[in-house]
Structures are given as C-alpha cells and as structure tokens.
N, C-alpha and C. Protein backbone atom coordinates (compact mmCIF):
# COMPACT_ATOMS: atom_id res chain seq x y z
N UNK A 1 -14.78 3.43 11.64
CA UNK A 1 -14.08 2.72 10.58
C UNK A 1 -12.74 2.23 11.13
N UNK A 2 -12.34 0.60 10.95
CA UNK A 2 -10.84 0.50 11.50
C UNK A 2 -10.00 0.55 10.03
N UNK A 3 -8.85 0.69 10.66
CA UNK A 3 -7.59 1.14 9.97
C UNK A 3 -7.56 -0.38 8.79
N UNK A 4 -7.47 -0.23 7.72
CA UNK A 4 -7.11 -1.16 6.59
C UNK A 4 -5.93 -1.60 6.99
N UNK A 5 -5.36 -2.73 6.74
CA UNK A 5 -4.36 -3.63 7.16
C UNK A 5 -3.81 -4.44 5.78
N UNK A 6 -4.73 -4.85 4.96
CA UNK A 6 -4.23 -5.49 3.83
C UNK A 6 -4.35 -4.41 2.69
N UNK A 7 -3.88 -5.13 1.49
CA UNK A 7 -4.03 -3.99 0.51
C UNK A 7 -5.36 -4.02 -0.01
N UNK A 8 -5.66 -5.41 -0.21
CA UNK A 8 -7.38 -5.64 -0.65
C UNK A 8 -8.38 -4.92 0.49
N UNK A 9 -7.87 -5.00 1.55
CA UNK A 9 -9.01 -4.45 2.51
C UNK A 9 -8.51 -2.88 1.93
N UNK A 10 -7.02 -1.99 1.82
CA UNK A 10 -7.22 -0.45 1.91
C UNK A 10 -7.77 -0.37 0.45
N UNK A 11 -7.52 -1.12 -0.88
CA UNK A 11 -8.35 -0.98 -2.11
C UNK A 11 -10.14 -0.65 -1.55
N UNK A 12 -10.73 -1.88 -0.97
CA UNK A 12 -12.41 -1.62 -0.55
C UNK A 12 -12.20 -0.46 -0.09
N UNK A 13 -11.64 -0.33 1.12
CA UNK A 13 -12.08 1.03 1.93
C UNK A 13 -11.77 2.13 1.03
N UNK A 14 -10.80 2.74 0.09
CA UNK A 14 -10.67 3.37 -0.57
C UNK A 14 -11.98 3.92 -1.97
N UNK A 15 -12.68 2.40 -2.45
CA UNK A 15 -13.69 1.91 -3.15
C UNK A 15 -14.81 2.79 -2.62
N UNK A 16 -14.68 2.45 -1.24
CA UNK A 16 -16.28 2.97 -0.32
C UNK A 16 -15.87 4.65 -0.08
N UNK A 17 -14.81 5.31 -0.07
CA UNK A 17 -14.61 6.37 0.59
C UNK A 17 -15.21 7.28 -1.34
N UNK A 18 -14.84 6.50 -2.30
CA UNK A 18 -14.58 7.30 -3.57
C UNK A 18 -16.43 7.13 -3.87
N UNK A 19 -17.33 6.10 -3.36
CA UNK A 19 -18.61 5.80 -3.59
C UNK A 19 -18.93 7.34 -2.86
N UNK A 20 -18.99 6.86 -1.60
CA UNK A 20 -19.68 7.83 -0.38
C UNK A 20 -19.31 9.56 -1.06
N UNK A 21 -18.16 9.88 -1.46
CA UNK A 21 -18.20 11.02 -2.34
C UNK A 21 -18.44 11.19 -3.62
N UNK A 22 -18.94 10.67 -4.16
CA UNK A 22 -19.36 10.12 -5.34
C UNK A 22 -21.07 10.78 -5.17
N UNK A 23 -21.55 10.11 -4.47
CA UNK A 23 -23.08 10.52 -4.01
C UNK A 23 -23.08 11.50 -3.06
N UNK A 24 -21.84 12.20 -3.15
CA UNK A 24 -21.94 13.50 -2.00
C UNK A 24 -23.19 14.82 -2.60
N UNK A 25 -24.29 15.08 -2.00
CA UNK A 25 -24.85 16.28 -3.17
C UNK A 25 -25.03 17.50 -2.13
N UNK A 26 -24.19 17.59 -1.37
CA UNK A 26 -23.12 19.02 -0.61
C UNK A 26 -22.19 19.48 -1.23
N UNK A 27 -21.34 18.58 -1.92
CA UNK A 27 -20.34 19.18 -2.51
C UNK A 27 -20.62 19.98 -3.60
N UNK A 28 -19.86 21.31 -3.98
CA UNK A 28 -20.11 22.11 -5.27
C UNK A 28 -19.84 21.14 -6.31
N UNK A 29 -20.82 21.04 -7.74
CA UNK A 29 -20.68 20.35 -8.76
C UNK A 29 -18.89 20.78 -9.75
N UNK A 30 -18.98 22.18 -9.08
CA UNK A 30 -18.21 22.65 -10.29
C UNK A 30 -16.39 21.83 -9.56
N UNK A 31 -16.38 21.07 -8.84
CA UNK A 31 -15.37 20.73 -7.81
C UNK A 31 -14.22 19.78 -9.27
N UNK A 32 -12.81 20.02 -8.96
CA UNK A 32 -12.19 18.66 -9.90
C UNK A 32 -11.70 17.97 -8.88
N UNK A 33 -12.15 17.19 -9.57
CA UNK A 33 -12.05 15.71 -8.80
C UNK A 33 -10.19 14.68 -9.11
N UNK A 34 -9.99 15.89 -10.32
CA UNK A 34 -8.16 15.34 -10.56
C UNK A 34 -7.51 15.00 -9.45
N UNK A 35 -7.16 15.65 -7.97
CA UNK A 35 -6.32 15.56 -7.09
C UNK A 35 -6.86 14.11 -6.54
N UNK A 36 -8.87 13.93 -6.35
CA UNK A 36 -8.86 12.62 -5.55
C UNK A 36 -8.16 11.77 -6.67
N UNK A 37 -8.63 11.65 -8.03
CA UNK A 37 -7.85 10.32 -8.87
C UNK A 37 -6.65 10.34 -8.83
N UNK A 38 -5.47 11.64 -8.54
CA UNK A 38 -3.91 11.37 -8.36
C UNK A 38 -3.64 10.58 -7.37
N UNK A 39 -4.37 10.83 -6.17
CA UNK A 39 -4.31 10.00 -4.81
C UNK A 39 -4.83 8.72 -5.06
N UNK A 40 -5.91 8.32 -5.49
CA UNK A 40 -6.04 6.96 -5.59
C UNK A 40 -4.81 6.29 -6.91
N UNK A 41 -4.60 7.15 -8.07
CA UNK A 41 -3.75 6.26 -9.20
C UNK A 41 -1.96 6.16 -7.95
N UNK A 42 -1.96 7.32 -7.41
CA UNK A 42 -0.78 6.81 -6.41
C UNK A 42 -0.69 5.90 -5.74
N UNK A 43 -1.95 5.48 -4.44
CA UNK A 43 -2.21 4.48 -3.89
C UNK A 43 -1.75 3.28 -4.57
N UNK A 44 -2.57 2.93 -6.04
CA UNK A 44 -2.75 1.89 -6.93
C UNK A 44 -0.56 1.34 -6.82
N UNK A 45 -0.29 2.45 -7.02
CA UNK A 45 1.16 2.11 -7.45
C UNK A 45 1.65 1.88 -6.30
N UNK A 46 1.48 2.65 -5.27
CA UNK A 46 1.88 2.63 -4.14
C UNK A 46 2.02 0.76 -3.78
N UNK A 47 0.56 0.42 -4.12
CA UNK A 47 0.19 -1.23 -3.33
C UNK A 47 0.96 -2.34 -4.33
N UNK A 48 1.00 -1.53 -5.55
CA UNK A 48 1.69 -2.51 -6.47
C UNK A 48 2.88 -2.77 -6.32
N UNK A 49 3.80 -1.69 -5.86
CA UNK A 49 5.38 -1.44 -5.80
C UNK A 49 5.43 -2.37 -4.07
N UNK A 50 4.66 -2.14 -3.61
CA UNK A 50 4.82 -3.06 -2.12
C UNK A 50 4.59 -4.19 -2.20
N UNK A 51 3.53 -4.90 -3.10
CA UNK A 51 3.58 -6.19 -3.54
C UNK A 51 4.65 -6.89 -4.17
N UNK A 52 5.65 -5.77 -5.13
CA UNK A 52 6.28 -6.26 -5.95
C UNK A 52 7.63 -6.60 -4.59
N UNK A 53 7.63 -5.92 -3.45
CA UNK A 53 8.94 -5.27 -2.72
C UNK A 53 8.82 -6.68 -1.55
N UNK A 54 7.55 -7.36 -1.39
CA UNK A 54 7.22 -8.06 -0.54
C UNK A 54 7.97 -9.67 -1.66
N UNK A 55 7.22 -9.57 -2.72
CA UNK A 55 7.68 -10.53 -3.71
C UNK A 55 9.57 -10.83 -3.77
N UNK A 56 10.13 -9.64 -3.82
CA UNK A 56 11.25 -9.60 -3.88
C UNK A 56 12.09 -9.96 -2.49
N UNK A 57 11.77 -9.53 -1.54
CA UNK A 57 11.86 -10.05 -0.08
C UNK A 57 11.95 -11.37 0.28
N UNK A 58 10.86 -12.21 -0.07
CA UNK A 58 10.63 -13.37 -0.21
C UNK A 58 11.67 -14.29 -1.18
N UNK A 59 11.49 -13.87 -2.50
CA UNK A 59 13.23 -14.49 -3.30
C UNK A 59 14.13 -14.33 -2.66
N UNK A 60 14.49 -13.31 -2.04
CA UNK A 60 15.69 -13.37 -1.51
C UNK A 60 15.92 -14.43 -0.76
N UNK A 61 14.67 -14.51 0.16
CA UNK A 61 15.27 -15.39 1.43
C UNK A 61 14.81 -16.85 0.99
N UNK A 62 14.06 -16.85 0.13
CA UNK A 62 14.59 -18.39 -0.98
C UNK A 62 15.81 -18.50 -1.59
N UNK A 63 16.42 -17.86 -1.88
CA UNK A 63 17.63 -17.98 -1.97
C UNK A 63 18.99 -17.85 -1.36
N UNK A 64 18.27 -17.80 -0.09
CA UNK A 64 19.41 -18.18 1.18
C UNK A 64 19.65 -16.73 1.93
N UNK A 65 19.47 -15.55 1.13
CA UNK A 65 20.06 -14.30 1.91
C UNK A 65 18.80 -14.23 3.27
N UNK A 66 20.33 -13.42 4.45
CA UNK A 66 19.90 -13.08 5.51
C UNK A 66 19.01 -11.99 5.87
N UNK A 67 18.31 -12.08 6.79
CA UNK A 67 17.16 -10.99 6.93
C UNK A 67 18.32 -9.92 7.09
N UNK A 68 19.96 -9.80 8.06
CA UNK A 68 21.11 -8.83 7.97
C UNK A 68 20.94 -8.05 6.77
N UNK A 69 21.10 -9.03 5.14
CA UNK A 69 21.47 -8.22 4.25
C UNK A 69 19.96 -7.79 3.62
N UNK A 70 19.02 -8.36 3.85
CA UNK A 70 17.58 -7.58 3.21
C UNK A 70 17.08 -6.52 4.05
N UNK A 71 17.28 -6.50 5.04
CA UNK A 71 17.41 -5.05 5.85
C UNK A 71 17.93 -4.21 5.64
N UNK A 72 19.20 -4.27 5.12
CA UNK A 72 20.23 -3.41 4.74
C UNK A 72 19.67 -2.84 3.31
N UNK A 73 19.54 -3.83 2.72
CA UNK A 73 18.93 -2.95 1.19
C UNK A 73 17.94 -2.10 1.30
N UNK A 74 16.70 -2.64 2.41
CA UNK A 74 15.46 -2.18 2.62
C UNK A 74 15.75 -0.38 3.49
N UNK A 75 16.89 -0.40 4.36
CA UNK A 75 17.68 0.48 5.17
C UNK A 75 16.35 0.60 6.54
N UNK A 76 16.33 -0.74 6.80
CA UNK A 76 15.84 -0.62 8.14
C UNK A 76 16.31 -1.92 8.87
N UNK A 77 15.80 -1.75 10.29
CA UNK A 77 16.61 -2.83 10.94
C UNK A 77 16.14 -4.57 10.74
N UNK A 78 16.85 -4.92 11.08
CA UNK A 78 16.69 -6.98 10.50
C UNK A 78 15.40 -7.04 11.04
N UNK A 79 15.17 -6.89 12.83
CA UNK A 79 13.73 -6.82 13.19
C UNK A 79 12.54 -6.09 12.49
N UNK A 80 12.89 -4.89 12.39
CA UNK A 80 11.67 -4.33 11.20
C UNK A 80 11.10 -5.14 9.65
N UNK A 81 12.76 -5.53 9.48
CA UNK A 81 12.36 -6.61 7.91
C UNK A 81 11.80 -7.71 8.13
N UNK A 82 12.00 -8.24 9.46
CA UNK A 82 11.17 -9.46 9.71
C UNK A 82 10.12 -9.61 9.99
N UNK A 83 9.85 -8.41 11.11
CA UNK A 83 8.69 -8.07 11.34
C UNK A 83 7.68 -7.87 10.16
N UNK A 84 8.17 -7.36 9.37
CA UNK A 84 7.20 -6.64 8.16
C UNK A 84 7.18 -8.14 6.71
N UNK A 85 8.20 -8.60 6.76
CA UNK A 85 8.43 -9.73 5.51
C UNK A 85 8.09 -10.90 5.94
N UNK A 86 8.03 -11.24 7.22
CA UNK A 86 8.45 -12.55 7.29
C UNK A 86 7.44 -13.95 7.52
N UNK A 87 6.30 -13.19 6.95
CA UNK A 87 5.04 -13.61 7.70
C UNK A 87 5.15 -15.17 6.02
C-alpha cells in the first residue's frame, strides 16, 4: 500500500482500511468499535481544518502578505510554508 498524499486519496484508503475490518470474521464480535470511529471522526476534522488552513494561506497571499509573515503565524519556516502552500 503507498502512503496517501491527498486528502481524497487518505479519505479512500481510510474507506478501504474501515471495509477490510468491517468483513474481518477473526476479530471477537463482542469488540467496540468507538475508538476506530474517534479516529476516523478525528481524521474527518483533522482534513477539514487543513483544508480550511490551506484556504486561508492562499487569502493571505491574495492579499499581498509574505510567505515571512504566513510562516510566522503557521510557526514554521517561509520554506516549509512554501513548500507546503504554495502549490
């Protein structure tokens, strides 16, 4: 399996990992399954709050600010923000 890269690709792979245990019939029935849905409803927020953080990234630098000061908010370096935003 390679490493998910987008969020739509880690949503599928996440999709296929919750199927494949889903039809697990090794696992004890009596098992709760609460901790996998905390991890996936986290994920969910997780991809949403990075969409929203990518969205916000992007205004900024429509509106003239420097990758200097969106780094600084982000508290990593200008190269990392660019690297990671600037696509």
């Amino acid at each position: 399996m390679t490493l998910a890269r987008t969020i739509t690709e880690k949503e599928r792979a996440a999709a296929e990992i919750a199927d494949r245990l889903a039809n697990q019939h090794d696992e004890p029935q009596w098992r709760d399954a609460e901790p996998l849905r905390r991890i996936a409803d986290a994920f969910r927020r997780s991809a949403n709050d990075e969409a929203e953080l990518a969205k916000s990234v992007h205004a900024a630098r429509a509106d003239g600010y420097s990758w200097s000061a969106i780094a600084a908010m982000l508290g990593v370096s200008k190269q990392t923000a660019q690297a990671r935003y600037g696509k």
